[in-house]
C-alpha atoms as a PDB file:
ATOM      1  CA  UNK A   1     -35.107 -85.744 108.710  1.00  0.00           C
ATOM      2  CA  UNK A   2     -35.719 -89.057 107.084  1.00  0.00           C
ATOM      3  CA  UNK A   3     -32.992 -91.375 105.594  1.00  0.00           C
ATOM      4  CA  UNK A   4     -34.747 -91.128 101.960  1.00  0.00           C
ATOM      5  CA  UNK A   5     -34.219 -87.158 102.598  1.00  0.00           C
ATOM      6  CA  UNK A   6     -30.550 -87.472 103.928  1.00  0.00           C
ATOM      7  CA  UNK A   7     -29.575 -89.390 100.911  1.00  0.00           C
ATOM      8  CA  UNK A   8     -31.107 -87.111  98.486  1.00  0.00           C
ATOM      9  CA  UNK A   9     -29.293 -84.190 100.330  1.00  0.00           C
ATOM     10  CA  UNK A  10     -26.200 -86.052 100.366  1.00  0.00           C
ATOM     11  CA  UNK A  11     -26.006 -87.457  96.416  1.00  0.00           C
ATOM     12  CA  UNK A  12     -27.021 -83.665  95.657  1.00  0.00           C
ATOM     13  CA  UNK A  13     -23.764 -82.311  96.936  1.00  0.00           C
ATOM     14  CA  UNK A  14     -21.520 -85.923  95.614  1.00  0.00           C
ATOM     15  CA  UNK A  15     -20.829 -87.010  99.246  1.00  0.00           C
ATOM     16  CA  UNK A  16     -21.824 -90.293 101.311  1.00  0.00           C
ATOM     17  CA  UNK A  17     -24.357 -90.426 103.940  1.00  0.00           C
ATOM     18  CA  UNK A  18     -22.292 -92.312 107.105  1.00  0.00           C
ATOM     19  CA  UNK A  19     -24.023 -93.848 109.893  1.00  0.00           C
ATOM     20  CA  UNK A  20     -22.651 -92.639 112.922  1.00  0.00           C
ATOM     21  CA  UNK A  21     -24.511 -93.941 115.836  1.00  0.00           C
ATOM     22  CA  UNK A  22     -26.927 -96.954 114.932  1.00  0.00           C
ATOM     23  CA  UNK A  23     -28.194 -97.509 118.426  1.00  0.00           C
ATOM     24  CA  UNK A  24     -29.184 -94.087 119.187  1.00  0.00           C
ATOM     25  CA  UNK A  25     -32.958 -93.622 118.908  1.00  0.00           C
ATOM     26  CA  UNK A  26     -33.784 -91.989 116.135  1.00  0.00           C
ATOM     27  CA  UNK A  27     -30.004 -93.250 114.296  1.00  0.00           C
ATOM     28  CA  UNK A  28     -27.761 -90.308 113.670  1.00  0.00           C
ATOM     29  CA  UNK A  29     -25.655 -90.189 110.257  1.00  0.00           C
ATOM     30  CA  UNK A  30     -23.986 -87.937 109.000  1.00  0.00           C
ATOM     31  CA  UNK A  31     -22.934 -86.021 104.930  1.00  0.00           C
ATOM     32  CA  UNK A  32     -19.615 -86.264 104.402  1.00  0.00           C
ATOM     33  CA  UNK A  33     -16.661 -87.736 102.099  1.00  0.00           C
ATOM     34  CA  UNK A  34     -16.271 -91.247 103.401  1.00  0.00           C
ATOM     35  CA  UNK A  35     -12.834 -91.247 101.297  1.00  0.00           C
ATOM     36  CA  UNK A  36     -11.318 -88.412 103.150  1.00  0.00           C
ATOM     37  CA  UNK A  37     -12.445 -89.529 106.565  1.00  0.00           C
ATOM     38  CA  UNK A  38     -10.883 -92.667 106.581  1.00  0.00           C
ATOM     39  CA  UNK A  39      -7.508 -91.119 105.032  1.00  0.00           C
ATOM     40  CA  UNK A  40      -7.662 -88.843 107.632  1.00  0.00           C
ATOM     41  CA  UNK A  41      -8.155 -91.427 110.145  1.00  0.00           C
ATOM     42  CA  UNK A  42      -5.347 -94.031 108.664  1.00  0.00           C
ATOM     43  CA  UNK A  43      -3.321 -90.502 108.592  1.00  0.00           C
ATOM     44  CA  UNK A  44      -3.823 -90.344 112.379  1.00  0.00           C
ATOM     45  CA  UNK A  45      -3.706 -93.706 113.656  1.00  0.00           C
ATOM     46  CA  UNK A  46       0.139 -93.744 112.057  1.00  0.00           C
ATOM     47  CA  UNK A  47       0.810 -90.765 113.501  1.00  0.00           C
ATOM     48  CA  UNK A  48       0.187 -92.284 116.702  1.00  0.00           C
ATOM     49  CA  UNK A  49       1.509 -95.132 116.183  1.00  0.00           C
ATOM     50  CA  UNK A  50       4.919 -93.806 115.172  1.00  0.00           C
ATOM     51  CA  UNK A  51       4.405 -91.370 118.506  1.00  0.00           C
ATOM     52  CA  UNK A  52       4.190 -94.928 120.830  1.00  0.00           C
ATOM     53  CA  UNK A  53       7.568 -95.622 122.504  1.00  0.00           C
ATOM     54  CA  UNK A  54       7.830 -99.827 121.970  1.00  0.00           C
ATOM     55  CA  UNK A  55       9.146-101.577 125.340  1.00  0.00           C
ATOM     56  CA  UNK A  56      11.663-104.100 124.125  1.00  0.00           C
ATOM     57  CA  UNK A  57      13.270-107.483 126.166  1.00  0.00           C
ATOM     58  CA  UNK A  58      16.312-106.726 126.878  1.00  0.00           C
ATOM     59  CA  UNK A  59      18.545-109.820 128.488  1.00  0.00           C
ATOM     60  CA  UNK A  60      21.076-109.949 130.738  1.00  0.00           C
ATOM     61  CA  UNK A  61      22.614-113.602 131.472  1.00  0.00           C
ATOM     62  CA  UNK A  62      25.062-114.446 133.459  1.00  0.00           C
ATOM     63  CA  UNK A  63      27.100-117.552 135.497  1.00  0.00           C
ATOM     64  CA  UNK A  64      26.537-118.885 138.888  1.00  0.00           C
ATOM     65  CA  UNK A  65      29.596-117.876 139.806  1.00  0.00           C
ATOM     66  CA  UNK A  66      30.059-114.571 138.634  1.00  0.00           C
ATOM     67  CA  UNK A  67      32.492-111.964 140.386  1.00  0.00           C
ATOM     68  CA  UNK A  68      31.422-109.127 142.607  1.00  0.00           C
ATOM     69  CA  UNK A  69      32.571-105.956 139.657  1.00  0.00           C
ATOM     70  CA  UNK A  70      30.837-108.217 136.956  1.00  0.00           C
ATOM     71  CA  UNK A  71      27.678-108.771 139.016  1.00  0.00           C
ATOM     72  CA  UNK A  72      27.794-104.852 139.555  1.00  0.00           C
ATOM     73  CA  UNK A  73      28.460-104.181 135.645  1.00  0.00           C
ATOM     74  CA  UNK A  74      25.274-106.057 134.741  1.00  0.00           C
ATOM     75  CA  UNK A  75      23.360-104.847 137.783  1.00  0.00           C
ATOM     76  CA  UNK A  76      24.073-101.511 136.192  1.00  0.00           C
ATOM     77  CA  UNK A  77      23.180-102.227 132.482  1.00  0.00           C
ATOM     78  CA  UNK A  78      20.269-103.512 133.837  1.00  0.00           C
ATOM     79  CA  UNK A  79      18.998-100.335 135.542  1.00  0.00           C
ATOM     80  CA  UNK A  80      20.162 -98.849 132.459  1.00  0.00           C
ATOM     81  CA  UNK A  81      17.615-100.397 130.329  1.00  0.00           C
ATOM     82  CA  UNK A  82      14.632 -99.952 132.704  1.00  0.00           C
ATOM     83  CA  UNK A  83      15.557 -96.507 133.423  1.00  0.00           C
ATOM     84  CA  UNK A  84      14.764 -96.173 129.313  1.00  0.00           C
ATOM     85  CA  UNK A  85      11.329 -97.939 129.993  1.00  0.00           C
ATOM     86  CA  UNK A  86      12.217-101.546 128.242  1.00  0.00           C
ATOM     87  CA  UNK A  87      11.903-105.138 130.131  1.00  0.00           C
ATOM     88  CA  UNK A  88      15.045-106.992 131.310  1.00  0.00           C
ATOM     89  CA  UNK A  89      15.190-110.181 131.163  1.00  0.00           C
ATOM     90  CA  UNK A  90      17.511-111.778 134.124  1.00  0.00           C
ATOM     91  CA  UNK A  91      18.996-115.106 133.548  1.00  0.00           C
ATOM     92  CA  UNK A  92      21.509-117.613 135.240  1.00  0.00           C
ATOM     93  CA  UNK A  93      22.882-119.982 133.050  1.00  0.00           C
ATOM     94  CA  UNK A  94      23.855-123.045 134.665  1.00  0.00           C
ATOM     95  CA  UNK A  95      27.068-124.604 132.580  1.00  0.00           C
ATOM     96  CA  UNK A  96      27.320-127.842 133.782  1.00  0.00           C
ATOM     97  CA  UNK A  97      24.629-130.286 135.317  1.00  0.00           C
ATOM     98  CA  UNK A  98      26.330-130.841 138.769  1.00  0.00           C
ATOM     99  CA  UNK A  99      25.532-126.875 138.955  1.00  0.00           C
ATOM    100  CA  UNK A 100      21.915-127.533 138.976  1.00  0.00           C
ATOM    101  CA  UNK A 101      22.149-129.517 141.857  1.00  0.00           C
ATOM    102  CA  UNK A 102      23.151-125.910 144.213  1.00  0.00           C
ATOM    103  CA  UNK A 103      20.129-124.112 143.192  1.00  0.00           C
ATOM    104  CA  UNK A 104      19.645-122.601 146.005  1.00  0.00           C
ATOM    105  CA  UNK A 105      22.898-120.636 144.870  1.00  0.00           C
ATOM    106  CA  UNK A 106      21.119-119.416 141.630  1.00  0.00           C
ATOM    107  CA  UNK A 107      17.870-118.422 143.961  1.00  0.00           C
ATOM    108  CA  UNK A 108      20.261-116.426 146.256  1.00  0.00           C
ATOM    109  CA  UNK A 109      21.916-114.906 143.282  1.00  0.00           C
ATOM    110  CA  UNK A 110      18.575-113.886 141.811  1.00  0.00           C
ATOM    111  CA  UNK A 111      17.435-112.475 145.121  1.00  0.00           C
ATOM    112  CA  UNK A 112      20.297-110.654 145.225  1.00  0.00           C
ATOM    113  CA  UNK A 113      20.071-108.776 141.622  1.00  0.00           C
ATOM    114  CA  UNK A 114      16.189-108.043 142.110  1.00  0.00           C
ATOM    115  CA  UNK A 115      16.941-106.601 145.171  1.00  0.00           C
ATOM    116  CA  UNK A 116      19.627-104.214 143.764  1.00  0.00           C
ATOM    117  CA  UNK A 117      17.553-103.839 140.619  1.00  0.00           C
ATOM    118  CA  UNK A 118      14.552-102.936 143.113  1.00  0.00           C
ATOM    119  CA  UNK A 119      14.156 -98.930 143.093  1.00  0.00           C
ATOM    120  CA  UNK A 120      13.755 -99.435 139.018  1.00  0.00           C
ATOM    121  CA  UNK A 121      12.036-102.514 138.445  1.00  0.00           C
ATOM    122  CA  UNK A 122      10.200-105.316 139.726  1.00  0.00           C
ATOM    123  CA  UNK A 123       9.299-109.014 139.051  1.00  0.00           C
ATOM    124  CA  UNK A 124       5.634-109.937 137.518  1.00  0.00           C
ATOM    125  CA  UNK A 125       6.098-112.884 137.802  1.00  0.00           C
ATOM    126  CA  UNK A 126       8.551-115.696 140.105  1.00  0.00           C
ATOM    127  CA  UNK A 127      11.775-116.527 138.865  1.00  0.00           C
ATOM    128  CA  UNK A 128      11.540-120.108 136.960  1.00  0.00           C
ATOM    129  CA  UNK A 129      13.965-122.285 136.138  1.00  0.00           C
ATOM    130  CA  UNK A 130      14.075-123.750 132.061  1.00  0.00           C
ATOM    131  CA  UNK A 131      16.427-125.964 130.975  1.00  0.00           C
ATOM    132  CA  UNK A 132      19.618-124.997 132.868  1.00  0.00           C
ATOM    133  CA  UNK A 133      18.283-121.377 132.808  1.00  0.00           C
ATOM    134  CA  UNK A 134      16.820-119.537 135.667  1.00  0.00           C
ATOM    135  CA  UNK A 135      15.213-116.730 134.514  1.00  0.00           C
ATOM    136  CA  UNK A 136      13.101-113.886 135.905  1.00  0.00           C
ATOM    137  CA  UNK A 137      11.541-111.098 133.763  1.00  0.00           C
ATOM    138  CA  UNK A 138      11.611-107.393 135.286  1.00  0.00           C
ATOM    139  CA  UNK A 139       9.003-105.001 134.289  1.00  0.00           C
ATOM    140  CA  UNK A 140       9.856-100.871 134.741  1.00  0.00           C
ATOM    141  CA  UNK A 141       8.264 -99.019 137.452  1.00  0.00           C
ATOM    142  CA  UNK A 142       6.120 -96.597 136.817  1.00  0.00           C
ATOM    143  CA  UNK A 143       8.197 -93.467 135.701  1.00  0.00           C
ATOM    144  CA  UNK A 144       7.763 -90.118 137.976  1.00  0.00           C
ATOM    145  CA  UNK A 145       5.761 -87.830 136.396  1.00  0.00           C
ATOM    146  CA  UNK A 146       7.267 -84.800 134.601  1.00  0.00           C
ATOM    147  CA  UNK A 147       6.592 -82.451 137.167  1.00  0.00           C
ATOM    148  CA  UNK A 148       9.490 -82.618 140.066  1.00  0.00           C
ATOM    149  CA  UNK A 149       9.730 -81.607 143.443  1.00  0.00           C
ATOM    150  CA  UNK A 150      10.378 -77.711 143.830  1.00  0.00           C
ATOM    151  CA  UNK A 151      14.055 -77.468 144.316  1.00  0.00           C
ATOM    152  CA  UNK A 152      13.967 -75.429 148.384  1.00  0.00           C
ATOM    153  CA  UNK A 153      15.529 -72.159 148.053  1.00  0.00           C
ATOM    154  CA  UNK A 154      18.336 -71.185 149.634  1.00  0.00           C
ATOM    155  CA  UNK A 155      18.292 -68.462 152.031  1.00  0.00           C
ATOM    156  CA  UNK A 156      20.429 -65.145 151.027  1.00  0.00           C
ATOM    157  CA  UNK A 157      22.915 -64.014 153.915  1.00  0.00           C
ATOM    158  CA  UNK A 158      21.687 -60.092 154.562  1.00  0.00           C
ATOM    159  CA  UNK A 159      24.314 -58.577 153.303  1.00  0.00           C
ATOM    160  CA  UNK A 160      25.919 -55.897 156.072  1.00  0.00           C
ATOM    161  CA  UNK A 161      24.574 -52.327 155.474  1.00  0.00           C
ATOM    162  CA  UNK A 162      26.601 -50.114 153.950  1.00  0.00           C
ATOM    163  CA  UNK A 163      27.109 -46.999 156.454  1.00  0.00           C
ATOM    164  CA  UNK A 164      26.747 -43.436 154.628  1.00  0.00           C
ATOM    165  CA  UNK A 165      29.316 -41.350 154.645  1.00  0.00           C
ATOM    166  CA  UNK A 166      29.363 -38.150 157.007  1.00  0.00           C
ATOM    167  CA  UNK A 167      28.030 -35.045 156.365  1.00  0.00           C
ATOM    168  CA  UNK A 168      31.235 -33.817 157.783  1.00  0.00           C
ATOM    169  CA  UNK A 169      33.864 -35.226 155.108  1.00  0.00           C
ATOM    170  CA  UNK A 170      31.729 -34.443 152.051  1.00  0.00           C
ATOM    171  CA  UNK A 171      31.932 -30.446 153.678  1.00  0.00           C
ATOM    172  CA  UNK A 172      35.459 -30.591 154.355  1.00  0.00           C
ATOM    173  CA  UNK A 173      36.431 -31.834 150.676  1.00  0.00           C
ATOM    174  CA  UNK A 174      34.536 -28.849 149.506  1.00  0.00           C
ATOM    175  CA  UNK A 175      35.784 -26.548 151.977  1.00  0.00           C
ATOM    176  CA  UNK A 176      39.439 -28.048 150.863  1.00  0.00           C
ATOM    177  CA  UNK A 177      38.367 -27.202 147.118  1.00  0.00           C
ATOM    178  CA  UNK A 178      37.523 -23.490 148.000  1.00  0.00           C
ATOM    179  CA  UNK A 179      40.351 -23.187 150.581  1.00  0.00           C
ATOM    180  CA  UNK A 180      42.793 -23.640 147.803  1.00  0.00           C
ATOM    181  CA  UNK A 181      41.301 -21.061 145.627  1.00  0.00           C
ATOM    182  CA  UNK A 182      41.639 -18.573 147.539  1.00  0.00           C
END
């Protein structure tokens, strides 16, 4: 069908004529209400939008020399906020400058929280040190899919089989009954 046609068909029934694919060979368009189709596509592209889940930074900072329970505290919050699919930011603030001098104590420190931190997340890029900061950025590992491992089932014990009773006991019951009525 020619364009001239397709727009005669298409102001005929009050609608636009779209073009849908302009490299295609002959072009292909299409009749339809441009309105709708583009609140219908806004409609969409929210929904999706409100559907993404947003990865934040979360930051945890703490001191060169930090304590063994407070090291495991933040270790922990920090698993906690990868676990929920968001960034963690790791830093080492250095309080005085004298500090800065030992920073192979911040690099050991560091080494030691990404390597706790490991079966979570892991580092994109080397730790870097700004200011009297060290910092290091840790990005979420991929999360397992929904589907887990079959759970193995546990084996029933047979259970003992039950013996029937004797012939001979059910007879003398009845045999009791009628012996009594005589």
């Amino acid at each position: 069908m020619s364009s001239e046609e397709a727009l005669k068909h298409a102001e005929e029934a009050d609608l636009d004529l779209v073009l849908i694919a302009p490299q295609a060979v002959p072009p292909v368009c299409r009749i339809m209400d441009y309105g709708k189709y583009r609140f219908e596509q806004t409609k969409r592209e929210k929904e999706a939008k409100k559907n993404q889940k947003q990865s934040e930074l979360k930051e945890v900072s703490m001191f060169l020399n930090i304590d063994t329970n407070d090291f495991n505290r933040k270790v922990a919050q920090a698993i906690k906020f990868l676990q929920n699919g968001d960034k963690v930011k790791i830093r080492i603030r250095f309080k005085r400058n004298r500090e800065l001098s030992h920073m192979n104590l911040g690099e050991e420190l560091m080494k030691r929280f990404m390597d706790a931190a490991a079966d979570y997340g892991a580092a994109d890029k080397p730790s870097l040190l700004e200011g009297k900061n060290f910092t290091a950025v840790l990005q979420p590992k991929a999360a397992p899919s929904a589907k887990k491992a079959p759970k193995p089932k546990q084996e029933k014990k047979p259970e003992p089989e039950k013996s029937e009773p004797d012939e001979s006991t059910e007879n003398t019951e009845n045999t009791d009954i009628t012996d009594t009525q005589e």
